[in-house]
PDB file of N, CA and C in Angstrom:
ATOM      1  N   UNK A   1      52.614 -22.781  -0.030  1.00  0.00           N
ATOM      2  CA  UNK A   1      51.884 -23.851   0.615  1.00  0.00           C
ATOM      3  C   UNK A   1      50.579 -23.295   1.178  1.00  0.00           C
ATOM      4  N   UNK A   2      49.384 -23.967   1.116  1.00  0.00           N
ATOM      5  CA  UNK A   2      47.881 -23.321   1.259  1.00  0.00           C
ATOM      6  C   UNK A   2      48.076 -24.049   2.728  1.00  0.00           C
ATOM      7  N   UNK A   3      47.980 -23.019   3.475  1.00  0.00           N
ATOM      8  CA  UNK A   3      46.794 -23.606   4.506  1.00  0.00           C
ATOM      9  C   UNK A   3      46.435 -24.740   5.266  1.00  0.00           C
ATOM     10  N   UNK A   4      46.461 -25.457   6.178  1.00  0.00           N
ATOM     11  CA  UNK A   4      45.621 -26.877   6.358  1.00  0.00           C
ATOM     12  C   UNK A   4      44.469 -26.140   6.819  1.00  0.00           C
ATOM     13  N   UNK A   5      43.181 -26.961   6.604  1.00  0.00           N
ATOM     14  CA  UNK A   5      42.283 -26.789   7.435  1.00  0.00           C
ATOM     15  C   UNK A   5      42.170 -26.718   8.876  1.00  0.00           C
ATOM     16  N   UNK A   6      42.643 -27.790   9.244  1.00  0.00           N
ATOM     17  CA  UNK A   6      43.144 -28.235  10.922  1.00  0.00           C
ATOM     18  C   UNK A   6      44.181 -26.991  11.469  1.00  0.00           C
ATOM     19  N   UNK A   7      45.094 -27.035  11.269  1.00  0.00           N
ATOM     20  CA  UNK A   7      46.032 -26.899  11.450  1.00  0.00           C
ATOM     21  C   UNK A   7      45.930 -25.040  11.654  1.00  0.00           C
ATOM     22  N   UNK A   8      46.305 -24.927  12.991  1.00  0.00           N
ATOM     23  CA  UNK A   8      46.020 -23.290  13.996  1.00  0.00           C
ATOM     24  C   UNK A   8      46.683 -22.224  13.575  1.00  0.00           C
ATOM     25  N   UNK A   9      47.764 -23.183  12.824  1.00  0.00           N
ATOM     26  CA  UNK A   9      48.685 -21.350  12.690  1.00  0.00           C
ATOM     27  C   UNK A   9      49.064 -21.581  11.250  1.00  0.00           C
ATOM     28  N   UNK A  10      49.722 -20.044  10.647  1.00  0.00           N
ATOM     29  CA  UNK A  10      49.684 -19.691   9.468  1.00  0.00           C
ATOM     30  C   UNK A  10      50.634 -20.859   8.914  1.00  0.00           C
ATOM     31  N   UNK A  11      51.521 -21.222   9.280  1.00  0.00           N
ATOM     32  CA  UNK A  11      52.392 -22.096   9.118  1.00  0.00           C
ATOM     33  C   UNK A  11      53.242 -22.999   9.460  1.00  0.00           C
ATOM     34  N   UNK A  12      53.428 -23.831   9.482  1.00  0.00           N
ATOM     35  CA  UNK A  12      54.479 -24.866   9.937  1.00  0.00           C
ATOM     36  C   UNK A  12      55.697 -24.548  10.499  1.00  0.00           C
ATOM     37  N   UNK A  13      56.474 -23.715   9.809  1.00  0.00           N
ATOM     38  CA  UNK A  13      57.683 -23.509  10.206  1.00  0.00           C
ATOM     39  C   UNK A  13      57.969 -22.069  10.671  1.00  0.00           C
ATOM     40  N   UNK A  14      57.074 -21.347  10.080  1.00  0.00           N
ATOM     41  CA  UNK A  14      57.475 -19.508  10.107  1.00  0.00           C
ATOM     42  C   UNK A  14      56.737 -19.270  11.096  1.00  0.00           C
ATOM     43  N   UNK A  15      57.499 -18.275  11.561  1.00  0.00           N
ATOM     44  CA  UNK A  15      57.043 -17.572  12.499  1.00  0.00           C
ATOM     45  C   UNK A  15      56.046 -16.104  12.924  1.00  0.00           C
ATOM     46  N   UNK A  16      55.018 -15.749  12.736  1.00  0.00           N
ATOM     47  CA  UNK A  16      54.307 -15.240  12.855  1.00  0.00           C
ATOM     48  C   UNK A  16      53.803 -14.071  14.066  1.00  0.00           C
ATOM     49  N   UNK A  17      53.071 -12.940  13.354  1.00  0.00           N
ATOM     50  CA  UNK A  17      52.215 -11.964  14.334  1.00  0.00           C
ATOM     51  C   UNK A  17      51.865 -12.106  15.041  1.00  0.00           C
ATOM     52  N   UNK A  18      50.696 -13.343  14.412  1.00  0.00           N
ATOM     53  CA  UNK A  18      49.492 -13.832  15.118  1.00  0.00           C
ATOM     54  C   UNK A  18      49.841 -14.939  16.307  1.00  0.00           C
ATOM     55  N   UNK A  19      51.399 -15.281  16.477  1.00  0.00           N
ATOM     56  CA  UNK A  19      51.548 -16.347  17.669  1.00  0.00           C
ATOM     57  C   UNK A  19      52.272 -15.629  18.467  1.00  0.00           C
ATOM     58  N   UNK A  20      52.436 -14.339  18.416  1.00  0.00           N
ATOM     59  CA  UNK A  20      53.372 -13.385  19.772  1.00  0.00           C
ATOM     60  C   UNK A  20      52.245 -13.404  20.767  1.00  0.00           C
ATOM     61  N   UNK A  21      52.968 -13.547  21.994  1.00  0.00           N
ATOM     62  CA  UNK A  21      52.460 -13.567  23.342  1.00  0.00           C
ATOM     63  C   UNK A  21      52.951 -12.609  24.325  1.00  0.00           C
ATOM     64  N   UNK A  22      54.320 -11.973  23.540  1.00  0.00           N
ATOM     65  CA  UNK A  22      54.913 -11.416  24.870  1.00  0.00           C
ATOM     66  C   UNK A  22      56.460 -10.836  23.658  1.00  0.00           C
ATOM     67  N   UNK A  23      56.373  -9.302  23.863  1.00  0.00           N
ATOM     68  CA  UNK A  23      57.127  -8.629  22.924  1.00  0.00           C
ATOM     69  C   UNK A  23      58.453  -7.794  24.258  1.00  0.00           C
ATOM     70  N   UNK A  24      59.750  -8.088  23.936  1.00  0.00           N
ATOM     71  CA  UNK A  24      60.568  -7.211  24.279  1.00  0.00           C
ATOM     72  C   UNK A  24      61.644  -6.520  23.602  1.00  0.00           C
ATOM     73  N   UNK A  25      62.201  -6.032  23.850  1.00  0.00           N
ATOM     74  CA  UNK A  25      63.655  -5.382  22.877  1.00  0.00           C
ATOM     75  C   UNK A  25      64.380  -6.432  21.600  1.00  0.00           C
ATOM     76  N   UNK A  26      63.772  -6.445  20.517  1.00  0.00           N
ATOM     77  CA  UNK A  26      64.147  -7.342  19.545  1.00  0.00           C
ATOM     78  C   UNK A  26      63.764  -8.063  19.681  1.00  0.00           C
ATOM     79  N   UNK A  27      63.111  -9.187  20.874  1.00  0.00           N
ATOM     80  CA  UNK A  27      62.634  -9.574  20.461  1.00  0.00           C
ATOM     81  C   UNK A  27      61.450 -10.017  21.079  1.00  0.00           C
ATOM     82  N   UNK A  28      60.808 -11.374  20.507  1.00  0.00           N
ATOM     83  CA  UNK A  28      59.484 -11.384  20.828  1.00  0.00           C
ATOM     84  C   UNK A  28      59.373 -13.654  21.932  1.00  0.00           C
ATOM     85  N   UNK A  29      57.787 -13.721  22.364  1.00  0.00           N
ATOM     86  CA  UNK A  29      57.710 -14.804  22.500  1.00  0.00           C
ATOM     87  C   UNK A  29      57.060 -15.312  21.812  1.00  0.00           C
ATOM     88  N   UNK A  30      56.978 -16.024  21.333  1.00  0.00           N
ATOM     89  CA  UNK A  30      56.056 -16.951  20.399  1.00  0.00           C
ATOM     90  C   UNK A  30      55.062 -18.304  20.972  1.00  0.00           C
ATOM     91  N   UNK A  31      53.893 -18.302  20.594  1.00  0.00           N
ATOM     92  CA  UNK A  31      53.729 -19.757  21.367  1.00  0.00           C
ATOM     93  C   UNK A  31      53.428 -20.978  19.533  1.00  0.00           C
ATOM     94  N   UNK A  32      53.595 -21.729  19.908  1.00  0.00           N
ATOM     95  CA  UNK A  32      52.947 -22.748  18.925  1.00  0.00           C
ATOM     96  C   UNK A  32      52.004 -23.647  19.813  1.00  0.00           C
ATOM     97  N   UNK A  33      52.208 -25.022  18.465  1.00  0.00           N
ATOM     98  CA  UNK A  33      51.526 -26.198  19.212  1.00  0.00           C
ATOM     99  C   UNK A  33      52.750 -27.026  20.276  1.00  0.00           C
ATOM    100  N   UNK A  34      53.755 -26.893  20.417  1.00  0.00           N
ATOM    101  CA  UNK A  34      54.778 -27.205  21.055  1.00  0.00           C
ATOM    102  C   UNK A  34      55.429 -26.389  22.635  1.00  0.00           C
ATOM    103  N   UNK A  35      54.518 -25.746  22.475  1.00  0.00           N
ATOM    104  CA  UNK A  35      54.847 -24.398  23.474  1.00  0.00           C
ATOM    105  C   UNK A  35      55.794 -22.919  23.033  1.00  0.00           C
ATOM    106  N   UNK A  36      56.115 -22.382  23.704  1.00  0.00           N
ATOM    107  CA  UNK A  36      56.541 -21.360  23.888  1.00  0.00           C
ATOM    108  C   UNK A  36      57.802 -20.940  23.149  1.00  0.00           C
ATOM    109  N   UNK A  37      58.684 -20.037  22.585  1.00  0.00           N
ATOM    110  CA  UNK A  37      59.839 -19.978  22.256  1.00  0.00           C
ATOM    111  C   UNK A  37      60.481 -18.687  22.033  1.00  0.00           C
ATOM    112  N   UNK A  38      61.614 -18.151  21.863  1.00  0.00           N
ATOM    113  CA  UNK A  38      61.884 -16.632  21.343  1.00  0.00           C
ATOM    114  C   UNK A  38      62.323 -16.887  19.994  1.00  0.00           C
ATOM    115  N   UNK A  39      62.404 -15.354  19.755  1.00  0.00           N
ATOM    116  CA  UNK A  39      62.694 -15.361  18.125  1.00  0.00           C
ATOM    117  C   UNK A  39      62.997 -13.853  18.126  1.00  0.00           C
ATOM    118  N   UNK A  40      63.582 -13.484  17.077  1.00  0.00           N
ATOM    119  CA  UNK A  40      63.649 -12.177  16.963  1.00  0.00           C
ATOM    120  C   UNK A  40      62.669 -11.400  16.160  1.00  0.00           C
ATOM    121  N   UNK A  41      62.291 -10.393  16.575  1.00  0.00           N
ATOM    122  CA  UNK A  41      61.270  -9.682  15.486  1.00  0.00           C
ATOM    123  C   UNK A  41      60.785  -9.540  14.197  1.00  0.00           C
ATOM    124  N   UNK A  42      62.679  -9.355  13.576  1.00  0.00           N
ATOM    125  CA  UNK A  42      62.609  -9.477  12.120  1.00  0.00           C
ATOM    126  C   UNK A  42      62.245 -11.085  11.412  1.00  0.00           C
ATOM    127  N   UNK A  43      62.043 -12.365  12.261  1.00  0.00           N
ATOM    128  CA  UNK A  43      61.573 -13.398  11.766  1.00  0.00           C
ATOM    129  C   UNK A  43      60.076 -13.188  11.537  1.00  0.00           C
ATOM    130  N   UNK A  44      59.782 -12.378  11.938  1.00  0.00           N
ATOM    131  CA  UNK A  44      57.825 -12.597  11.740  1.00  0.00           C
ATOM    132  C   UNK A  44      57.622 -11.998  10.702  1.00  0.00           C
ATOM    133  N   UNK A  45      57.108 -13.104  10.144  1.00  0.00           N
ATOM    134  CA  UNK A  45      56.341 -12.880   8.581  1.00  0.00           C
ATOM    135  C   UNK A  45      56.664 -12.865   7.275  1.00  0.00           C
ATOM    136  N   UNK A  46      57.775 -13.452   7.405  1.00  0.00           N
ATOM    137  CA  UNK A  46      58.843 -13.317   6.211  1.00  0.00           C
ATOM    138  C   UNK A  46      58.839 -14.254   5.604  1.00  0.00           C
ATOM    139  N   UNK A  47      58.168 -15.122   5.359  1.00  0.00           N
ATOM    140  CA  UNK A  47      57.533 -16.175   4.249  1.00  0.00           C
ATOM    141  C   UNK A  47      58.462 -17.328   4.148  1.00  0.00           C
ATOM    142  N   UNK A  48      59.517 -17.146   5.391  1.00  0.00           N
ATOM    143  CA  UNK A  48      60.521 -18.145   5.145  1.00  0.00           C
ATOM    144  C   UNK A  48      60.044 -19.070   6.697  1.00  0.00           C
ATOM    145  N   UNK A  49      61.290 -20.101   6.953  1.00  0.00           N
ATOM    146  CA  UNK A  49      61.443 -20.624   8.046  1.00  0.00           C
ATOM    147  C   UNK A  49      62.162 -20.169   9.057  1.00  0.00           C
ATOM    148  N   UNK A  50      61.834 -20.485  10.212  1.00  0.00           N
ATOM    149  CA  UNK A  50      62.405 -19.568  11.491  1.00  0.00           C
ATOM    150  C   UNK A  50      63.075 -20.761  12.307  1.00  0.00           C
ATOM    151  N   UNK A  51      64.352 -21.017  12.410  1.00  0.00           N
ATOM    152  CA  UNK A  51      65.152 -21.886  12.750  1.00  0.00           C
ATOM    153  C   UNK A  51      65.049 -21.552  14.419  1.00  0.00           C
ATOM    154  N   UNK A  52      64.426 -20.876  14.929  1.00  0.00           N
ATOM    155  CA  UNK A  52      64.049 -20.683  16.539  1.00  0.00           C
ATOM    156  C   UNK A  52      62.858 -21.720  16.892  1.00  0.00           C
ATOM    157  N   UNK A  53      62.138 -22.042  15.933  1.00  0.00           N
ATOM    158  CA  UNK A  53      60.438 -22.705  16.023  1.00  0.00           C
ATOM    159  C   UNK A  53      61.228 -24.020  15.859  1.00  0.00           C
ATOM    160  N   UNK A  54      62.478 -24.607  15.304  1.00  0.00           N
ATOM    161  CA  UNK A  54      63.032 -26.388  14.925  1.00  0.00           C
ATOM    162  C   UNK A  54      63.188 -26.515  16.206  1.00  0.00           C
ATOM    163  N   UNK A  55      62.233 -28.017  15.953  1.00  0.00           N
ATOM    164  CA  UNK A  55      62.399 -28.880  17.619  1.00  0.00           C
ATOM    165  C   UNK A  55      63.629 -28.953  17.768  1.00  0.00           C
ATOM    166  N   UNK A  56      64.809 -29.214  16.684  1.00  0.00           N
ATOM    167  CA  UNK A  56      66.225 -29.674  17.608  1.00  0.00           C
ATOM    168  C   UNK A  56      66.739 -27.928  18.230  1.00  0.00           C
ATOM    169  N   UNK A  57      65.996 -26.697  18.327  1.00  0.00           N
ATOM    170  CA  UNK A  57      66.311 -26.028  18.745  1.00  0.00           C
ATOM    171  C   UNK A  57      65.754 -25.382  19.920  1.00  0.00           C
ATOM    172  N   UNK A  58      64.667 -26.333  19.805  1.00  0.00           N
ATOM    173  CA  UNK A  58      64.416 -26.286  21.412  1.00  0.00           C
ATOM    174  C   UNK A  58      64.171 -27.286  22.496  1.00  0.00           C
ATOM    175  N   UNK A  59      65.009 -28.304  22.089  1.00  0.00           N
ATOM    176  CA  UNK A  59      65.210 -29.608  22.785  1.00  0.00           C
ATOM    177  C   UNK A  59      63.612 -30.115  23.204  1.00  0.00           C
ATOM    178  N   UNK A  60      62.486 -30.050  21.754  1.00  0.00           N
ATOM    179  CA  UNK A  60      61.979 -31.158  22.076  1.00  0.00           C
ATOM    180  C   UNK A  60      61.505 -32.659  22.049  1.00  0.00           C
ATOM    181  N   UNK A  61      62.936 -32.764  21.624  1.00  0.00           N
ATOM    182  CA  UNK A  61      63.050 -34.318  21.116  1.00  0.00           C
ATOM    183  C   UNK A  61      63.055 -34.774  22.375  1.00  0.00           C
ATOM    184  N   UNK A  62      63.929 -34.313  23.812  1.00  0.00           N
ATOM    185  CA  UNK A  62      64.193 -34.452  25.246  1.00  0.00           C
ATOM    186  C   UNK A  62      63.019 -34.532  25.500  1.00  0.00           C
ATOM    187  N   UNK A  63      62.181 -33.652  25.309  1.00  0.00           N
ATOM    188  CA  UNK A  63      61.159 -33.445  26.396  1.00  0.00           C
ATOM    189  C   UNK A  63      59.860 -34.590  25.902  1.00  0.00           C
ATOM    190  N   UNK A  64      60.445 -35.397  24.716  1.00  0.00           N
ATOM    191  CA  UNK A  64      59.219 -36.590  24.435  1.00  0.00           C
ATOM    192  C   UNK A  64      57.912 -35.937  23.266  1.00  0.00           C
ATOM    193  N   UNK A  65      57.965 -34.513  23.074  1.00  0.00           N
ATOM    194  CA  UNK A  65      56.651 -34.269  22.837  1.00  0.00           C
ATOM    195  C   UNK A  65      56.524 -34.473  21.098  1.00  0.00           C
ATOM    196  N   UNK A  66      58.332 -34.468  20.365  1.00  0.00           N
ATOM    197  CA  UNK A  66      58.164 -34.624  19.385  1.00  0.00           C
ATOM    198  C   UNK A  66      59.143 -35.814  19.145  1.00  0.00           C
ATOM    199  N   UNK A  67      59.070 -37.094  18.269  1.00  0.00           N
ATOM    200  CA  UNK A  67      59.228 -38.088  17.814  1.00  0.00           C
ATOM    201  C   UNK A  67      60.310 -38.348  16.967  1.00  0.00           C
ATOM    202  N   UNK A  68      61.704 -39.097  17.218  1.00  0.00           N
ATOM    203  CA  UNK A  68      62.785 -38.238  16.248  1.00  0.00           C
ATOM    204  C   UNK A  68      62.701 -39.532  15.286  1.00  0.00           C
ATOM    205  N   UNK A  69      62.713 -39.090  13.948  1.00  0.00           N
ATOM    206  CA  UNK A  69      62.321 -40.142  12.748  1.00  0.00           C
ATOM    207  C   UNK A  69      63.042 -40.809  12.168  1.00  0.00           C
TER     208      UNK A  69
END
């Protein structure tokens, strides 16, 4: 999948280098457009999806910010 123009980070679902904010023992923080989250190290960059970044895994369907379809 290329890219959006708009769109800030490498990807939609994966989890990335470039969105660590804050690194500890395995693992790391991440921020997105949703806020903040953990993940473990070995998720960054691995061309897959990072089931730590799914809104139903970080309850923000609760918090209103994402829209359940």
């Amino acid at each position: 999948m290329a890219k959006e123009d708009n769109y800030p980070f490498p990807s939609r679902y994966g989890s990335h280098q470039s969105m660590v904010i804050k690194e500890n023992d395995g693992t790391v923080v991440c921020k997105d457009e949703y806020g903040e989250y953990t993940t473990s190290k070995d998720r960054l960059d691995t061309g897959g999806a990072d089931p730590n970044r799914y809104a139903l895994s970080r309850d923000l369907y609760k918090s209103n910010k994402v829209k359940k379809e």
